[in-house]
N, C-alpha and C. Protein backbone atom coordinates (compact mmCIF):
# COMPACT_ATOMS: atom_id res chain seq x y z
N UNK A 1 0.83 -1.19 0.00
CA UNK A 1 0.00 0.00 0.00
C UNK A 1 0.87 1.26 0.00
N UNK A 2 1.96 0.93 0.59
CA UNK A 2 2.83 2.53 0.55
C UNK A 2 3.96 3.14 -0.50
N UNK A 3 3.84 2.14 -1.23
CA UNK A 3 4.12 2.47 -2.63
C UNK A 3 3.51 2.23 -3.92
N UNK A 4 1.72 2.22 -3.29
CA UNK A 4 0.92 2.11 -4.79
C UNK A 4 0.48 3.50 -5.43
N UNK A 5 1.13 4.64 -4.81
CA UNK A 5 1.15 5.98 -5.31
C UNK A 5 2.60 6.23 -6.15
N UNK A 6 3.04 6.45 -7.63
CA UNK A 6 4.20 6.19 -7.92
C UNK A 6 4.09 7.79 -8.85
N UNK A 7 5.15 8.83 -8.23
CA UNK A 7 6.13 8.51 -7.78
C UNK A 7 5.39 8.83 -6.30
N UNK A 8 6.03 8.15 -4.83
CA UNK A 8 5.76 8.58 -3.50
C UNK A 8 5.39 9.74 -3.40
N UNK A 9 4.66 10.39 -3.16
CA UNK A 9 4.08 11.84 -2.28
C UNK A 9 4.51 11.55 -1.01
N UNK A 10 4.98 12.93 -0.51
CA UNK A 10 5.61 13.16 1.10
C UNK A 10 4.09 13.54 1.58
N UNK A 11 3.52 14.10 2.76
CA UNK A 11 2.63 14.47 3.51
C UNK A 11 1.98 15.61 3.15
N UNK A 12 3.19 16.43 2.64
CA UNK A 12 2.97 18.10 2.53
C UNK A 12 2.33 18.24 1.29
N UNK A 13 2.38 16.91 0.07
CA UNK A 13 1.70 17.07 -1.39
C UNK A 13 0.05 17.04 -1.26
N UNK A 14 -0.40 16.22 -0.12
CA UNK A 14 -1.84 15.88 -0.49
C UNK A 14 -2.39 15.78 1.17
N UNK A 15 -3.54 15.76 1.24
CA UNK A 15 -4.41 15.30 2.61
C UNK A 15 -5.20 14.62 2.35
N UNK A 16 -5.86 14.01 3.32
CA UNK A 16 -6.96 13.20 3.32
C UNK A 16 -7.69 13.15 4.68
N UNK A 17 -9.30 13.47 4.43
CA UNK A 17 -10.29 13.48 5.48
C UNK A 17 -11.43 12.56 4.83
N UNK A 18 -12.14 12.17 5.86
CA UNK A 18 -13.61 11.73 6.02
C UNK A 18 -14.76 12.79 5.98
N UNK A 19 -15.15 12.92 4.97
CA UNK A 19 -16.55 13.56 4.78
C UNK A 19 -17.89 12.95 4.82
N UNK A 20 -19.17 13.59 6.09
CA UNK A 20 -19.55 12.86 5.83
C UNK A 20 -21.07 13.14 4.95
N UNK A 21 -21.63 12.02 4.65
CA UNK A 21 -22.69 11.93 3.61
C UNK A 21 -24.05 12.49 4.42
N UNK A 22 -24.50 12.89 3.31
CA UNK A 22 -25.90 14.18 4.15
C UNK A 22 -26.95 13.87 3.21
N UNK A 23 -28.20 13.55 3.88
CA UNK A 23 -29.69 13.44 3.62
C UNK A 23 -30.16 14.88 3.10
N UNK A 24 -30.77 14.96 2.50
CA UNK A 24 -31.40 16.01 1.35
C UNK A 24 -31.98 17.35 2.79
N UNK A 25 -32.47 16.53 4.09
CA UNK A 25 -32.47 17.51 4.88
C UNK A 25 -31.33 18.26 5.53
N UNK A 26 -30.27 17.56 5.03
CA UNK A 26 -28.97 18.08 5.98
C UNK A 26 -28.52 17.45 6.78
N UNK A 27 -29.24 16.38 7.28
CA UNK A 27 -28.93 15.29 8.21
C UNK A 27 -27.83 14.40 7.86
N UNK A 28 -27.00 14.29 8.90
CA UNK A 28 -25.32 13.14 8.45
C UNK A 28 -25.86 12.07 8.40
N UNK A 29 -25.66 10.15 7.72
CA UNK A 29 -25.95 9.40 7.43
C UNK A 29 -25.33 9.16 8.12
N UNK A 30 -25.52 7.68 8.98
CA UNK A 30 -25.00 7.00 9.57
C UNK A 30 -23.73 6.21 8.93
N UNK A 31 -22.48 6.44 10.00
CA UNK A 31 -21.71 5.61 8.97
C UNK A 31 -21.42 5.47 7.63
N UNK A 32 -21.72 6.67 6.96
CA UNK A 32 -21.35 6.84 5.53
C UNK A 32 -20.65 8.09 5.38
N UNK A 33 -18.91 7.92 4.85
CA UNK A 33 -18.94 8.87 4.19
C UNK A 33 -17.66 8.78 2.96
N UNK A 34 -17.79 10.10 2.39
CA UNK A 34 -16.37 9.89 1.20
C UNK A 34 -14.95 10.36 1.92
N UNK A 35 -14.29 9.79 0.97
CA UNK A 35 -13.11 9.84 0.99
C UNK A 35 -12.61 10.97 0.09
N UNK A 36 -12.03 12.38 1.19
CA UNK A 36 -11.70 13.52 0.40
C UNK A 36 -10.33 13.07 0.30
N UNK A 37 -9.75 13.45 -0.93
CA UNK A 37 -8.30 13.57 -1.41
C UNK A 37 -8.03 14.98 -1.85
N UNK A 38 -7.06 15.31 -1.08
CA UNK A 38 -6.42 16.99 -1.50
C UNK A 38 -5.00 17.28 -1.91
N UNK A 39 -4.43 17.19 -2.80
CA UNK A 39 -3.42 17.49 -3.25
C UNK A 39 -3.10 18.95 -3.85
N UNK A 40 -1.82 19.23 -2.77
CA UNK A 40 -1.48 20.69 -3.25
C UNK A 40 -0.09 21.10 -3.85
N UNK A 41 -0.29 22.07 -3.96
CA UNK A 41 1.04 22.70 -4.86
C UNK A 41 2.44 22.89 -4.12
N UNK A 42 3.41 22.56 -3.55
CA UNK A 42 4.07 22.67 -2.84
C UNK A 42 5.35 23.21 -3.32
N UNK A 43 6.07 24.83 -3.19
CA UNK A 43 7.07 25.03 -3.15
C UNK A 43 7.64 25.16 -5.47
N UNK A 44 6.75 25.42 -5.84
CA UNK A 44 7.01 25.66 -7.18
C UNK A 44 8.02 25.82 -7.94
N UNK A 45 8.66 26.59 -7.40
CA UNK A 45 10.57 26.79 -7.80
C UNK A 45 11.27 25.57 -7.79
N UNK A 46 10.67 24.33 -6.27
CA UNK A 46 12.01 23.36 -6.56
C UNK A 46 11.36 22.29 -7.54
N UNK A 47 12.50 21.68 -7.94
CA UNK A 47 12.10 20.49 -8.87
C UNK A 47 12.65 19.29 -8.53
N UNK A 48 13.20 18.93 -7.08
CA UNK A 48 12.81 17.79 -6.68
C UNK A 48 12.65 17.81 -4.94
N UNK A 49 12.35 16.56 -5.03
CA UNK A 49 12.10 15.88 -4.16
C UNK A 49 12.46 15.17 -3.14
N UNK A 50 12.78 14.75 -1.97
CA UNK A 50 12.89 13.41 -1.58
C UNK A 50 11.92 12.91 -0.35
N UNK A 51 11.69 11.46 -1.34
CA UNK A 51 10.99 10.58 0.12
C UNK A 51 11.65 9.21 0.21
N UNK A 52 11.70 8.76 1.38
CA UNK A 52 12.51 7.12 1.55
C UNK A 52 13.65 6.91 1.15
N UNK A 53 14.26 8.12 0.91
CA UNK A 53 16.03 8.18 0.63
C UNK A 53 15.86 7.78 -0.73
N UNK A 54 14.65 8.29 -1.52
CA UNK A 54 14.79 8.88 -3.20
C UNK A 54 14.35 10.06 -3.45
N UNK A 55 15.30 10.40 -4.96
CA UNK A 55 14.88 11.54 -5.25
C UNK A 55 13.92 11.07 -6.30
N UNK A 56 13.07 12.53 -6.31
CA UNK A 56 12.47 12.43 -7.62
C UNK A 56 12.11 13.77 -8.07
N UNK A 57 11.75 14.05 -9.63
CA UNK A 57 11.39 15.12 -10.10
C UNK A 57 10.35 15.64 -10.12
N UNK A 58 10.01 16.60 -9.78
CA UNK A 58 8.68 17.05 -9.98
C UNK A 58 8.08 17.44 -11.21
N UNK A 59 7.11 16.81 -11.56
CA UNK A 59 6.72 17.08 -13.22
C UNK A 59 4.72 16.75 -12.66
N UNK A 60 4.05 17.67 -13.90
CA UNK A 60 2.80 17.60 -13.73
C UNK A 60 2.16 16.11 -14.19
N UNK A 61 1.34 15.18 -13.81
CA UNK A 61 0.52 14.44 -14.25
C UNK A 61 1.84 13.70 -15.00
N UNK A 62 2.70 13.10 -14.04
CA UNK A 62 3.49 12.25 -15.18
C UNK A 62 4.28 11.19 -14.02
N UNK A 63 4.24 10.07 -14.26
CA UNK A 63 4.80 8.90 -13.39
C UNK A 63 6.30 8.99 -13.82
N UNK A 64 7.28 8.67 -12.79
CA UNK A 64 8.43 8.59 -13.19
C UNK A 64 9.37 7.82 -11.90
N UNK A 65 10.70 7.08 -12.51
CA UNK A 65 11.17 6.17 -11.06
C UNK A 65 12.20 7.51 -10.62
N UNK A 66 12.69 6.77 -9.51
CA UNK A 66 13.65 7.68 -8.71
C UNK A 66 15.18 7.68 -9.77
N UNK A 67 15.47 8.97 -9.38
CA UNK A 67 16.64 9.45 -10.38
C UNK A 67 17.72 9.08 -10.06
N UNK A 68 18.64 8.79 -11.10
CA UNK A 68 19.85 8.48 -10.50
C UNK A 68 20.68 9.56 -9.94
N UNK A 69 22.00 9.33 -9.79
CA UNK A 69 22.73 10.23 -9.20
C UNK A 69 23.16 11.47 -10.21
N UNK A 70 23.80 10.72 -11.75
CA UNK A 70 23.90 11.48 -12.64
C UNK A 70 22.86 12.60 -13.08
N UNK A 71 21.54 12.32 -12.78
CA UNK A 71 20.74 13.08 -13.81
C UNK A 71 20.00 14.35 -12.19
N UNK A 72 20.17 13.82 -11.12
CA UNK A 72 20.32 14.65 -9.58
C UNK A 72 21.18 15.47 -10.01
N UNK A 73 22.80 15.28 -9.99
CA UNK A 73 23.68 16.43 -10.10
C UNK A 73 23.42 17.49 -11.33
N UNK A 74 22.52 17.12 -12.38
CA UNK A 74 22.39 17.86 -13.47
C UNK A 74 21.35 18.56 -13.38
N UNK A 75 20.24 18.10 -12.76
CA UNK A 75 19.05 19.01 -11.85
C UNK A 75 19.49 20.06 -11.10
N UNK A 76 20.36 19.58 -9.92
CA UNK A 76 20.63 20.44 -8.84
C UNK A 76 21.70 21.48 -9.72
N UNK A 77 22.30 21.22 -10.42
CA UNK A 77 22.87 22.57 -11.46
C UNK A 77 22.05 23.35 -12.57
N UNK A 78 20.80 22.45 -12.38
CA UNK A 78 20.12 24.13 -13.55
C UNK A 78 19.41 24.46 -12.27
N UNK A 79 19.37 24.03 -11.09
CA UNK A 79 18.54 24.74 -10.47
C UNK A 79 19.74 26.14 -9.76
N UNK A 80 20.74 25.45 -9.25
CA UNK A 80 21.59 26.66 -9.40
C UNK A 80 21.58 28.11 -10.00
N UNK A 81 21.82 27.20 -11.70
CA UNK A 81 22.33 28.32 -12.67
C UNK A 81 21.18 29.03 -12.13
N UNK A 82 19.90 28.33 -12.53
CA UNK A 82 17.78 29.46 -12.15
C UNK A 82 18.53 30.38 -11.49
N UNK A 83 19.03 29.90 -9.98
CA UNK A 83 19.06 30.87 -8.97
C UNK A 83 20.28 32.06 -9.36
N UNK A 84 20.94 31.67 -9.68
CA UNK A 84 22.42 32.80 -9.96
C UNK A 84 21.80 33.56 -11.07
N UNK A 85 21.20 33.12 -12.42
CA UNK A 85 20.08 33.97 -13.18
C UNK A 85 19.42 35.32 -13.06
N UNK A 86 18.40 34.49 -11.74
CA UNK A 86 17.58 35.23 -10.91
C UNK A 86 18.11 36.39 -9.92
N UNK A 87 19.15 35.79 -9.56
CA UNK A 87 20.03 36.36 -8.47
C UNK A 87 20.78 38.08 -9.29
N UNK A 88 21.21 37.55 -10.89
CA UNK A 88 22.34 38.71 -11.16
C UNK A 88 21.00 39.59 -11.97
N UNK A 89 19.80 39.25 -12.76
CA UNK A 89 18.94 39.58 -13.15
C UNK A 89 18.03 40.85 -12.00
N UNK A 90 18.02 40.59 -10.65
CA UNK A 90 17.81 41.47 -9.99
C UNK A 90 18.67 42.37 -9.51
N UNK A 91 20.22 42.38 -9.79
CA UNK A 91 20.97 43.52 -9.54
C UNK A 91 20.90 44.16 -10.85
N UNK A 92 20.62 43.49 -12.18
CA UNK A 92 21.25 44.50 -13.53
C UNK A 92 19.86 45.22 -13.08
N UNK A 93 18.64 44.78 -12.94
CA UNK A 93 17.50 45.44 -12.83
C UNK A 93 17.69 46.77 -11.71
N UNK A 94 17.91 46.92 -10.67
CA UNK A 94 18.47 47.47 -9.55
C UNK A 94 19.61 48.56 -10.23
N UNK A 95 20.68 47.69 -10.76
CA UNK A 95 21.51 48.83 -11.18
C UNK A 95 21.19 49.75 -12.45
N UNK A 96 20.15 49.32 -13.44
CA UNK A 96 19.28 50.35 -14.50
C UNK A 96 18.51 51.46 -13.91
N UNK A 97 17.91 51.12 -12.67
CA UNK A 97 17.27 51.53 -11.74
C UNK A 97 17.83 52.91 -11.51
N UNK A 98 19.29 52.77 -10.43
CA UNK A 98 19.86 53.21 -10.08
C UNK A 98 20.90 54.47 -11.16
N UNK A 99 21.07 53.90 -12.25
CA UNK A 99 21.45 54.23 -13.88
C UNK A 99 20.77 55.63 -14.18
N UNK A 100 19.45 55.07 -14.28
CA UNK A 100 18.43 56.50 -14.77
C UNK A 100 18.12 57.09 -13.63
N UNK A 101 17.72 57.04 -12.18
CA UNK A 101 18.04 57.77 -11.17
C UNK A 101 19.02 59.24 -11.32
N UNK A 102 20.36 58.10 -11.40
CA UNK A 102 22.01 59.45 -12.18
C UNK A 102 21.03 60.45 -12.87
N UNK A 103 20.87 59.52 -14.19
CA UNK A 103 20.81 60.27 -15.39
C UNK A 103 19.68 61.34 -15.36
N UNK A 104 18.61 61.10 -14.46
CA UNK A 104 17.56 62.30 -14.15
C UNK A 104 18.15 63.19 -13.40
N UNK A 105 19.15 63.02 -12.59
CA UNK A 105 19.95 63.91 -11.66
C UNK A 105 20.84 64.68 -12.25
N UNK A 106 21.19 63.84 -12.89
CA UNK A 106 22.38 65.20 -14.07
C UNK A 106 21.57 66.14 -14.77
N UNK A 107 20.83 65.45 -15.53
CA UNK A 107 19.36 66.13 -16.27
C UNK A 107 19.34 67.53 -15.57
N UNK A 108 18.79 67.46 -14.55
CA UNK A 108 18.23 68.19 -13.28
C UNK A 108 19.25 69.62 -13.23
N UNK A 109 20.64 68.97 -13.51
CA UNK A 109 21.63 69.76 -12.72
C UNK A 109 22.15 70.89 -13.92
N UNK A 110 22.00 69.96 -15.13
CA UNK A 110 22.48 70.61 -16.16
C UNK A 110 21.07 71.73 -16.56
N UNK A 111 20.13 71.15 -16.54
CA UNK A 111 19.32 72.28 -16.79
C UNK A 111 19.08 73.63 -15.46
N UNK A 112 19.70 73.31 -14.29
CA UNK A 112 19.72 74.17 -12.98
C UNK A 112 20.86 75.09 -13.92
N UNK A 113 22.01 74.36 -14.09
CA UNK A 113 23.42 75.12 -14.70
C UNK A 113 23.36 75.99 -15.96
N UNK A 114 22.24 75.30 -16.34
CA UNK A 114 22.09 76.69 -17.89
C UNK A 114 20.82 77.70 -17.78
N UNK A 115 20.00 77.44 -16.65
CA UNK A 115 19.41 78.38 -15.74
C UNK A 115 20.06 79.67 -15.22
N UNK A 116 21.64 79.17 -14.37
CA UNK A 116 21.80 79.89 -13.58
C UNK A 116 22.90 81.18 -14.63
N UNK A 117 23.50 80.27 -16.01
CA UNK A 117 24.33 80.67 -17.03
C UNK A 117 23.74 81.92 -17.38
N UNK A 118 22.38 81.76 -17.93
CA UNK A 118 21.43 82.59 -18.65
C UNK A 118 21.24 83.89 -17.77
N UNK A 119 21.05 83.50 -16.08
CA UNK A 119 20.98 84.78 -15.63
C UNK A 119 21.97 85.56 -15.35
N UNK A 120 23.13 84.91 -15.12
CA UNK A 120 24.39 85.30 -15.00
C UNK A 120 24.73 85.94 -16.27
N UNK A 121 24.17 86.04 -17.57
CA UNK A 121 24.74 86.56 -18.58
C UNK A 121 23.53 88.42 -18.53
N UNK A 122 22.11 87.68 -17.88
CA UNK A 122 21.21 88.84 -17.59
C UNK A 122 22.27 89.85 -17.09
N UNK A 123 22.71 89.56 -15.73
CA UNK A 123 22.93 90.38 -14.85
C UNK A 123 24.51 91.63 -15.75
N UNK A 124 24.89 90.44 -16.13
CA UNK A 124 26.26 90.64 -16.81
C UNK A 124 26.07 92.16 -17.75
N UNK A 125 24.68 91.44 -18.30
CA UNK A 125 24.51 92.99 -19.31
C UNK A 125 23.73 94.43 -18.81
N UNK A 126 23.80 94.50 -17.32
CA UNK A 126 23.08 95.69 -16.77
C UNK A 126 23.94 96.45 -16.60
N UNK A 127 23.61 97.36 -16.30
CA UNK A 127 24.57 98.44 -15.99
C UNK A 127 25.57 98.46 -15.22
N UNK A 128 26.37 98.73 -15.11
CA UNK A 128 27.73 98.67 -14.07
C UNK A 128 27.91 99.61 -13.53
N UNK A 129 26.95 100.95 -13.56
CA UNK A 129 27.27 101.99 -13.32
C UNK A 129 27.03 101.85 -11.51
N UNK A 130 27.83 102.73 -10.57
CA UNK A 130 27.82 102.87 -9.14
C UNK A 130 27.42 104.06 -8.69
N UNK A 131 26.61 104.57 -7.85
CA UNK A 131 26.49 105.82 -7.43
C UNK A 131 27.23 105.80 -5.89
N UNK A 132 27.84 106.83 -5.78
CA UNK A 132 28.75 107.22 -4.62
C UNK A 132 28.12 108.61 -4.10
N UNK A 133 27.65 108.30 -2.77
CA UNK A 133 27.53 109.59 -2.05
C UNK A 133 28.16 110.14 -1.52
């Protein structure tokens, strides 16, 4: 019985309760009920497994035996690479971020600087004249 589920489910994949059976008034039937089965989604990112000191892959609606060692170490390295991916993909993102941040700031500074040019050339052309009392 504990390996007529193939590949093994750990605890955390599925549940199971007693439901019970109800008369049209709402009333529970004696001694009758179904058998709920709940299987859930567990942990999406990884792609394997282990139960009973095997691994296995996680794949949708598909039977498969426990993996060997070779085709484990080749799993556990794209799951790596995913993560280092994921990992440098959120600094280039972060550092574009950070990129146009600058580049609105210079923006900012250079148009403050040909602001301050323009009046500085105002002032430049007024009179110079001084009155002395």
């Amino acid at each position: 019985m504990k390996y007529d589920i193939e590949p093994p489910l750990s605890t955390v994949h599925y549940s199971i309760s007693f439901a019970p059976v109800r008369t049209i008034k709402g009333e529970d039937q004696d001694d009758m009920y179904v058998l709920e089965i709940n299987f859930y989604a567990v942990d999406n990112l990884a792609q394997l497994y282990r139960v009973d000191g095997e691994v296995y892959e996680k794949r949708d609606a598909c039977i498969s035996k426990p993996l060997d060692k070779k085709r484990i170490h080749c799993l556990e390295q794209e799951i790596k690479d995913k993560q280092k991916t994921a990992e440098l993909q959120g600094k280039i993102t972060k550092l574009i971020a950070e990129k146009e941040e600058k580049e609105n700031k210079i923006s900012s500074l250079e148009r403050e600087k040909s602001k301050l040019v323009k009046e500085n050339k105002e002032l430049m052309n007024k009179s110079k004249a001084c009155v002395i009392l």
